[in-house]
Protein backbone atom coordinates (compact mmCIF):
# COMPACT_ATOMS: atom_id res chain seq x y z
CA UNK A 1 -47.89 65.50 -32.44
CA UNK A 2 -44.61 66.79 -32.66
CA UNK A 3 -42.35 69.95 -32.09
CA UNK A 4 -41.26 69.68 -35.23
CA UNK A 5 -37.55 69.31 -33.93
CA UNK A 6 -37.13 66.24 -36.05
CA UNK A 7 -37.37 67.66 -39.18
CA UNK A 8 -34.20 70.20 -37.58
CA UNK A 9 -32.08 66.78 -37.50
CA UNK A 10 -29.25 66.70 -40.56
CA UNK A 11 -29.98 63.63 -42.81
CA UNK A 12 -26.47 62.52 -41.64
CA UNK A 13 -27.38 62.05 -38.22
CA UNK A 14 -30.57 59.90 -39.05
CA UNK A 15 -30.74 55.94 -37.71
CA UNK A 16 -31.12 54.63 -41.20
CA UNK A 17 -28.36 57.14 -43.23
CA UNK A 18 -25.72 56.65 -40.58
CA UNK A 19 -26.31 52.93 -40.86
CA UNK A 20 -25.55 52.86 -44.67
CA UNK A 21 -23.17 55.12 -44.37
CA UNK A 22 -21.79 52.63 -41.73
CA UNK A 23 -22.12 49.68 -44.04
CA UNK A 24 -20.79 51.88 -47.53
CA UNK A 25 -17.31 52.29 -44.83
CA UNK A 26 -17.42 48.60 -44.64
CA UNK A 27 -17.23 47.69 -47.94
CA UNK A 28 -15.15 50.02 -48.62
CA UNK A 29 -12.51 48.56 -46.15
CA UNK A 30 -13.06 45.16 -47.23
CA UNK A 31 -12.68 45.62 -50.99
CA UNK A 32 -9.12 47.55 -50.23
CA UNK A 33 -8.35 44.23 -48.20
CA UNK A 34 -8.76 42.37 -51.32
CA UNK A 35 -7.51 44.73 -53.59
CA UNK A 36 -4.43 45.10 -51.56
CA UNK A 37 -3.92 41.41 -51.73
CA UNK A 38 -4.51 41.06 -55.31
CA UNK A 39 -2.00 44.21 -56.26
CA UNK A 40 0.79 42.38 -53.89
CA UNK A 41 0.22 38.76 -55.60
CA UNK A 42 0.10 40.53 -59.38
CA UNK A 43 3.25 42.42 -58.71
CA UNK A 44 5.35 40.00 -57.22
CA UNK A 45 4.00 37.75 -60.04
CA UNK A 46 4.67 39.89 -62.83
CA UNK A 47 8.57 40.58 -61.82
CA UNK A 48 9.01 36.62 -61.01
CA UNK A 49 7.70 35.90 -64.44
CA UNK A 50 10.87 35.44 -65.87
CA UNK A 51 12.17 32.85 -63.90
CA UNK A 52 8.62 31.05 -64.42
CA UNK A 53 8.60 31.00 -67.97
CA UNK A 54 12.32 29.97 -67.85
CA UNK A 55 12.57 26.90 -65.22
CA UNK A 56 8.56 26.49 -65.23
CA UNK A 57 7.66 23.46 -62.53
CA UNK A 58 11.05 22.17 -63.07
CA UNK A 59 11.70 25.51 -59.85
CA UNK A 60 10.49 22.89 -57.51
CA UNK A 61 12.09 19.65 -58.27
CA UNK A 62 15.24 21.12 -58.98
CA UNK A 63 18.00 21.23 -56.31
CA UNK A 64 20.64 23.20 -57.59
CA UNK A 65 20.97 26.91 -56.69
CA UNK A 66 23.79 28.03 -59.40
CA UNK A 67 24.67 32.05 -60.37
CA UNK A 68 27.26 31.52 -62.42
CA UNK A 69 26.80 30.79 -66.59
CA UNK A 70 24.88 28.78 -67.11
CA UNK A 71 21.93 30.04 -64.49
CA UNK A 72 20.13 27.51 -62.82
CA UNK A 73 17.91 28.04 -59.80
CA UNK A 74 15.77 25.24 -57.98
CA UNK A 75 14.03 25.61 -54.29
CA UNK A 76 13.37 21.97 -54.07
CA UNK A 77 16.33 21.86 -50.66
CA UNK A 78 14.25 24.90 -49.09
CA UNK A 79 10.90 23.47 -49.20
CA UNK A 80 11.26 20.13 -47.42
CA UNK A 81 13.63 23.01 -44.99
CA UNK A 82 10.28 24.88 -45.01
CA UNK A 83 7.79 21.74 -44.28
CA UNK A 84 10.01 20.13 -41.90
CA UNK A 85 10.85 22.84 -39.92
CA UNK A 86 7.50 24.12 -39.62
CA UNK A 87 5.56 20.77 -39.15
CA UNK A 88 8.41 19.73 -35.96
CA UNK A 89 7.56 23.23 -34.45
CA UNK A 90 3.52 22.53 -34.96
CA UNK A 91 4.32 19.11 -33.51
CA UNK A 92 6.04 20.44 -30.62
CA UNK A 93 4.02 23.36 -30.37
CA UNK A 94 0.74 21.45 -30.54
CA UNK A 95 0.10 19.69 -27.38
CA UNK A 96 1.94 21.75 -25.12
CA UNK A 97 -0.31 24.99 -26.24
CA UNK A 98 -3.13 22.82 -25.38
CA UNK A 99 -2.34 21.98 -22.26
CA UNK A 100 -1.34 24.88 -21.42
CA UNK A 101 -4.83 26.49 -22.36
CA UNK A 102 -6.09 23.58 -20.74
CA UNK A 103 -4.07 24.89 -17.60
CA UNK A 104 -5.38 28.20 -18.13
CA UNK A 105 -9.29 28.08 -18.81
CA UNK A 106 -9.88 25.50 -15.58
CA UNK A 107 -9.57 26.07 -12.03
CA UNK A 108 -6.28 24.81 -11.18
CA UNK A 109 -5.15 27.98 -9.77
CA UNK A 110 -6.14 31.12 -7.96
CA UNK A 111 -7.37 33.68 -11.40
CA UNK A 112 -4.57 36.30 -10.84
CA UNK A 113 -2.05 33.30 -10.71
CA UNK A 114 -3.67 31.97 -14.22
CA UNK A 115 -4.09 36.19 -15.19
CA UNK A 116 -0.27 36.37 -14.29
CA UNK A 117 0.71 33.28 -16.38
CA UNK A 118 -1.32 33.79 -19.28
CA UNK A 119 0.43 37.62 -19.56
CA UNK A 120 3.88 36.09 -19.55
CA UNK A 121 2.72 33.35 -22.15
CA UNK A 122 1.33 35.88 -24.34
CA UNK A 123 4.00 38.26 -24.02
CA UNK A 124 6.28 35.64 -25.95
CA UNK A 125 4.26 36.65 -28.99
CA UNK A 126 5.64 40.50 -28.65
CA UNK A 127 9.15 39.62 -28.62
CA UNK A 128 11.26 40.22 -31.94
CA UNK A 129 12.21 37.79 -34.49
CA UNK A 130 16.17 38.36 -33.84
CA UNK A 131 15.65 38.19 -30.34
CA UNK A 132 14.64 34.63 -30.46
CA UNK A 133 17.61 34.30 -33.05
CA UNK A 134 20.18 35.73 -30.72
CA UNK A 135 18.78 33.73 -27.85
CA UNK A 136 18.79 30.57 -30.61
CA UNK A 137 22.68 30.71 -31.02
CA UNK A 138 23.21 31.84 -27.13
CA UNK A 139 21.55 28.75 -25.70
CA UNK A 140 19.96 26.81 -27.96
CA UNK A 141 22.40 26.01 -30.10
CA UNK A 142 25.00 24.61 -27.43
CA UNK A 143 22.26 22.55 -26.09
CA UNK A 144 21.76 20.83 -29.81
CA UNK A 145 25.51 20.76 -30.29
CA UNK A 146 25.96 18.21 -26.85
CA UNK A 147 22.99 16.06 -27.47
CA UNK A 148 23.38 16.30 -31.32
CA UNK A 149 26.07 14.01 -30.97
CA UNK A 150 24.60 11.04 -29.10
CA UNK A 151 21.42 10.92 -30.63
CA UNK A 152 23.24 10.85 -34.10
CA UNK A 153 24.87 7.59 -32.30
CA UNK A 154 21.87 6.25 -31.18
CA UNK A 155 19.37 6.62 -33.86
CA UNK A 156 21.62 7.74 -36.64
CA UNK A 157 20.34 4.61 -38.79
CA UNK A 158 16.55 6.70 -39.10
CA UNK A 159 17.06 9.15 -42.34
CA UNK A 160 16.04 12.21 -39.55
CA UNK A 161 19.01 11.77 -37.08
CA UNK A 162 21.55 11.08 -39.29
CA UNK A 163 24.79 12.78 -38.77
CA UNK A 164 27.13 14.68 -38.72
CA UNK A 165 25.65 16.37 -36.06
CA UNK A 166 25.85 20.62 -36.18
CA UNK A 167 24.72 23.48 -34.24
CA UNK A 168 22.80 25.34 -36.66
CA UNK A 169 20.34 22.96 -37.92
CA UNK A 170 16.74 22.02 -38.97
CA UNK A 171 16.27 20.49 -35.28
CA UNK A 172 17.93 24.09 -33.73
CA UNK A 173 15.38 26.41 -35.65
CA UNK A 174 12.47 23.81 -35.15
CA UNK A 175 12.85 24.37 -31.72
CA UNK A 176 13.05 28.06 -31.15
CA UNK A 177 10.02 28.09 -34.12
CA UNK A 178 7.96 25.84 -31.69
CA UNK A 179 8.31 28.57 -28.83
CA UNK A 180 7.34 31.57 -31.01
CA UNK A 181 3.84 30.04 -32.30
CA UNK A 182 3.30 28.30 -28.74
CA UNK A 183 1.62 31.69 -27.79
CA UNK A 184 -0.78 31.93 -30.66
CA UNK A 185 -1.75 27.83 -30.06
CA UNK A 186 -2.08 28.90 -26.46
CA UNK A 187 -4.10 31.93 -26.81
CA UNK A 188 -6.74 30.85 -29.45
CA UNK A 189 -7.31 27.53 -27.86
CA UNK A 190 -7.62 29.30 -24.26
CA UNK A 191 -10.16 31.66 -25.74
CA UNK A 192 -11.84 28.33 -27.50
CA UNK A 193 -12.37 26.45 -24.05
CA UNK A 194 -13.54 29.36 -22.10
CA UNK A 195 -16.43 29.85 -24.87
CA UNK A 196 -17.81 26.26 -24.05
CA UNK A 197 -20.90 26.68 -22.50
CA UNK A 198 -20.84 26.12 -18.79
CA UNK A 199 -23.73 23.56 -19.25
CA UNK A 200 -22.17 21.19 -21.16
CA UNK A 201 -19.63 21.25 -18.22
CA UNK A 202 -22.43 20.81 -15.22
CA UNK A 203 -24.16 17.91 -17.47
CA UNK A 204 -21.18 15.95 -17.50
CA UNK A 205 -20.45 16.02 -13.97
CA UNK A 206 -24.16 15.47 -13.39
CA UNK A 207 -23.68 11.98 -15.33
CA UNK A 208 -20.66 11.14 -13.29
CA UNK A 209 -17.54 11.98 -15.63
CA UNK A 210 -14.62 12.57 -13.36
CA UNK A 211 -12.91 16.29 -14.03
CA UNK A 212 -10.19 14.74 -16.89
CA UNK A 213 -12.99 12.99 -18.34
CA UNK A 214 -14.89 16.29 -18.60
CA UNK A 215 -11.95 17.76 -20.33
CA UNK A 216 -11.05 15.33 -23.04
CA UNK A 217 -14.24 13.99 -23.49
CA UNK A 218 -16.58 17.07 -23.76
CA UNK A 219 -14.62 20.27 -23.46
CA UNK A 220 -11.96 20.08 -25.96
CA UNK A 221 -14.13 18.00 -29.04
CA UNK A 222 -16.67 21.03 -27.99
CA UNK A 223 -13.33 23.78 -28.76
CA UNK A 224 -12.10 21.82 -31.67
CA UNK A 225 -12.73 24.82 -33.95
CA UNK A 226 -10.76 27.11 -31.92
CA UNK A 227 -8.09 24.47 -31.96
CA UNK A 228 -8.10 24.32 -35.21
CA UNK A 229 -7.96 27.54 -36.40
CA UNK A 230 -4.89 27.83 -34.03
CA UNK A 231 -3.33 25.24 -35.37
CA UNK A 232 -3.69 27.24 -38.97
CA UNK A 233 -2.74 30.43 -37.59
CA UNK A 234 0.34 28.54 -36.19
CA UNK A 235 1.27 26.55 -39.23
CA UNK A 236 1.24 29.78 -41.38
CA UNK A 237 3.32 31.97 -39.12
CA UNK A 238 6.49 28.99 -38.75
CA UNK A 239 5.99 29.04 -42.47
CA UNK A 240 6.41 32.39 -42.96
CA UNK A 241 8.99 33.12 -39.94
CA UNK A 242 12.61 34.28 -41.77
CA UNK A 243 14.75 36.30 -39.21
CA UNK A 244 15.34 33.55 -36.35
CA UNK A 245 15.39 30.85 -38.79
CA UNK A 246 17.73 32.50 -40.79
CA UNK A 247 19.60 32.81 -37.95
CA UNK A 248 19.40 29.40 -36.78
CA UNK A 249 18.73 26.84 -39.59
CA UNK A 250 22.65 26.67 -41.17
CA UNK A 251 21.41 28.25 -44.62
CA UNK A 252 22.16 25.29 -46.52
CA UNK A 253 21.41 24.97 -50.11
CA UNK A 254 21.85 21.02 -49.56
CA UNK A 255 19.11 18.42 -49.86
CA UNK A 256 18.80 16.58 -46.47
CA UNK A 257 16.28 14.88 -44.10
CA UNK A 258 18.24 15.08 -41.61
CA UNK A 259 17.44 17.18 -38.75
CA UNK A 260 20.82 17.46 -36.96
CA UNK A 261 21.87 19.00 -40.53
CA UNK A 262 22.06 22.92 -41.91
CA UNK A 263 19.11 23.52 -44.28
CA UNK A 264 16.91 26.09 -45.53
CA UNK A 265 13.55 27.43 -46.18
CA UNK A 266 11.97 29.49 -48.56
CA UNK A 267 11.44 32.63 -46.05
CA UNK A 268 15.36 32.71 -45.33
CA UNK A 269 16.52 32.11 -49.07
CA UNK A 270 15.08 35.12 -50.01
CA UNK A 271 16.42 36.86 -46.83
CA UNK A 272 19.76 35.87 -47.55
CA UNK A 273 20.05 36.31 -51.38
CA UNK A 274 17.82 39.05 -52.07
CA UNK A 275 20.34 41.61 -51.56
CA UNK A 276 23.10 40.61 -53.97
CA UNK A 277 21.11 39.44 -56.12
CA UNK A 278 20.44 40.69 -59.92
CA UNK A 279 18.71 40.27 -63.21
CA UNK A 280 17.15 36.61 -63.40
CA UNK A 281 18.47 35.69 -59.60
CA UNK A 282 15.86 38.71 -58.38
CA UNK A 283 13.08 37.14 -60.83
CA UNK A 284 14.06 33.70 -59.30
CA UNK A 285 13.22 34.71 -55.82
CA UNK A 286 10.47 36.27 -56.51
CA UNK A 287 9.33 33.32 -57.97
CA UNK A 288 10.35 31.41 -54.51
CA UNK A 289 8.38 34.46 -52.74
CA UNK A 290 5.22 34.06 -55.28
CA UNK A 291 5.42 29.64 -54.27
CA UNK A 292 5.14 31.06 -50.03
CA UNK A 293 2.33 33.23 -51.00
CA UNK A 294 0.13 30.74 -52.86
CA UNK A 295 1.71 27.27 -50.19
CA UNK A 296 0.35 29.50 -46.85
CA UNK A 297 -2.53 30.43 -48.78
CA UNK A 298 -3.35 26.59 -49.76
CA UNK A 299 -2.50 25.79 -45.88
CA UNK A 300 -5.16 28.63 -44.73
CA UNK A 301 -7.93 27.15 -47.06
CA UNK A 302 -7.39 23.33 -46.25
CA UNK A 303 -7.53 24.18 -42.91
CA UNK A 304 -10.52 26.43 -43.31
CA UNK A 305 -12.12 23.47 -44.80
CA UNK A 306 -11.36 21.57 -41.74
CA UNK A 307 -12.51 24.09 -39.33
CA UNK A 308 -16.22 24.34 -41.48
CA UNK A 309 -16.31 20.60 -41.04
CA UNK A 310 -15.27 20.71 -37.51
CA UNK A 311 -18.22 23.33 -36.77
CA UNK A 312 -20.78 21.24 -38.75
CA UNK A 313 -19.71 18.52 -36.29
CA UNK A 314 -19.66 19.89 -33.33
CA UNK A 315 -22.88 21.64 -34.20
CA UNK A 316 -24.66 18.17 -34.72
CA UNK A 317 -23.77 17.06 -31.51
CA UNK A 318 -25.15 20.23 -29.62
């Protein structure tokens, strides 16, 4: 029996309406995401189509960055900047953000101590791009300067330490890049290892694995995905980073291994030419913009590949 008070409910305010509606909002949002994408790609592609029909694949092998008649414009220098810079931070970055998470997620201090030093970690992730940079030539870059010298001396016959040594360097921007992913490693992987299930943690001890033994052995293959997906998160951010590396790296159009040397990246070419340049120079960087987009977007899907594997993994041993 009813009171017939249901039938005095709008349609809109129904279980099964507002749930549509609710999913119609959804797709909605996600399409735009895609959209959005696709319209940025397109247009970015259509004004660096220019310098794509002109140099073709011949962009990326070529060294030379030349304005003046004839034009010729290569990136080759500025991606091994942009791979070796960002692979030293991720291999800096790496193992201390574990650890750290490590630090973080087990009992090794009281919670507001690990509360306290988890805020400051994180806060390194809200502080500006120039503010590392500034801080990158205030200390950093005397620090490289004195040691650049004797490691140059000492291991200058390896194609990475060869000198002369200089301040602003691949080795200067490689560093401050390694602190400003450190909090995204540290974060995801801390969030990872507190979403193991406290079994697995009791059955281990209950077998007789020491603490350490508990942590490398069971915790962190069981919070490889989380890793993972850190590490990708990481990779693509000191990919993408311009401001401090501009700041930092030397800016040289040179090709060198070296990383006591000035270099480049793709992220701080564009930073640093984009606003004198014209006609097929724009078109050329756009180009060099258009090669980020699709490398971080081939670095995101590899390492979605590996996280999926990881997960099927991990989920076979459960």
């Amino acid at each position: 029996m009813t009171d017939g008070t249901e039938s005095q409910i709008p349609s809109f305010h129904r279980k099964g309406f507002r749930f549509d509606l609710f999913r119609l909002f959804t797709w909605v949002a996600s399409a735009a995401t895609v959209a959005t994408l696709v319209f940025i790609a397109a247009s970015i592609l259509v004004q660096a189509w220019p310098a794509i029909a002109r140099f073709g694949l011949g962009f990326f092998t070529t060294v030379a960055w030349k304005t003046s008649d004839p034009e010729n414009y290569g990136v080759l220098p500025y991606l091994v900047g942009t791979a070796i810079s960002s692979l030293i931070a991720l291999l800096l970055a790496l193992p201390l953000g574990v650890l750290i998470s490590i630090f973080l997620s087990e009992n090794f201090l009281a919670l507001p101590l690990r509360n306290t030093v988890r805020f400051v970690v994180e806060l390194l992730a809200a502080i500006p791009s120039v503010i590392y940079g500034l801080w990158g030539i205030a200390v950093v870059i005397p620090i490289v300067q004195r040691i650049g010298g004797p490691i140059a001396g000492a291991l200058g016959f390896l194609p990475l330490f060869q000198g002369p040594s200089s301040g602003n360097s691949m080795l200067t921007a490689s560093l401050v890049l390694a602190l400003m992913v450190l909090p995204t490693i540290t974060a995801i992987s801390r969030t990872a290892l507190v979403a193991v299930p406290g079994q697995l943690r009791e059955g281990s001890y209950a077998i007789g694995a020491t603490r350490w033994e508990t942590i490398f052995g069971v915790l962190l293959p069981t919070a490889a995905p989380g890793i993972v997906a850190a590490t990708i998160l990481a990779f693509g951010r000191a990919m993408g980073e311009t401001m401090a590396v501009a700041m930092l790296i030397g800016n040289s159009p040179r090709l060198t291994w070296s990383l006591l040397s000035p270099a480049g990246t793709l992220a701080s070419l564009i930073a640093n030419k984009f606003g004198e340049a014209e006609d097929l120079q724009v078109s050329a960087l756009l180009y060099a913009a258009f090669a980020l987009m699709l490398f971080t977007l081939l670095v995101n899907v590899l390492g979605e590949l590996v996280l999926r594997r990881a997960q099927k993994s991990i989920s076979g041993l459960r």
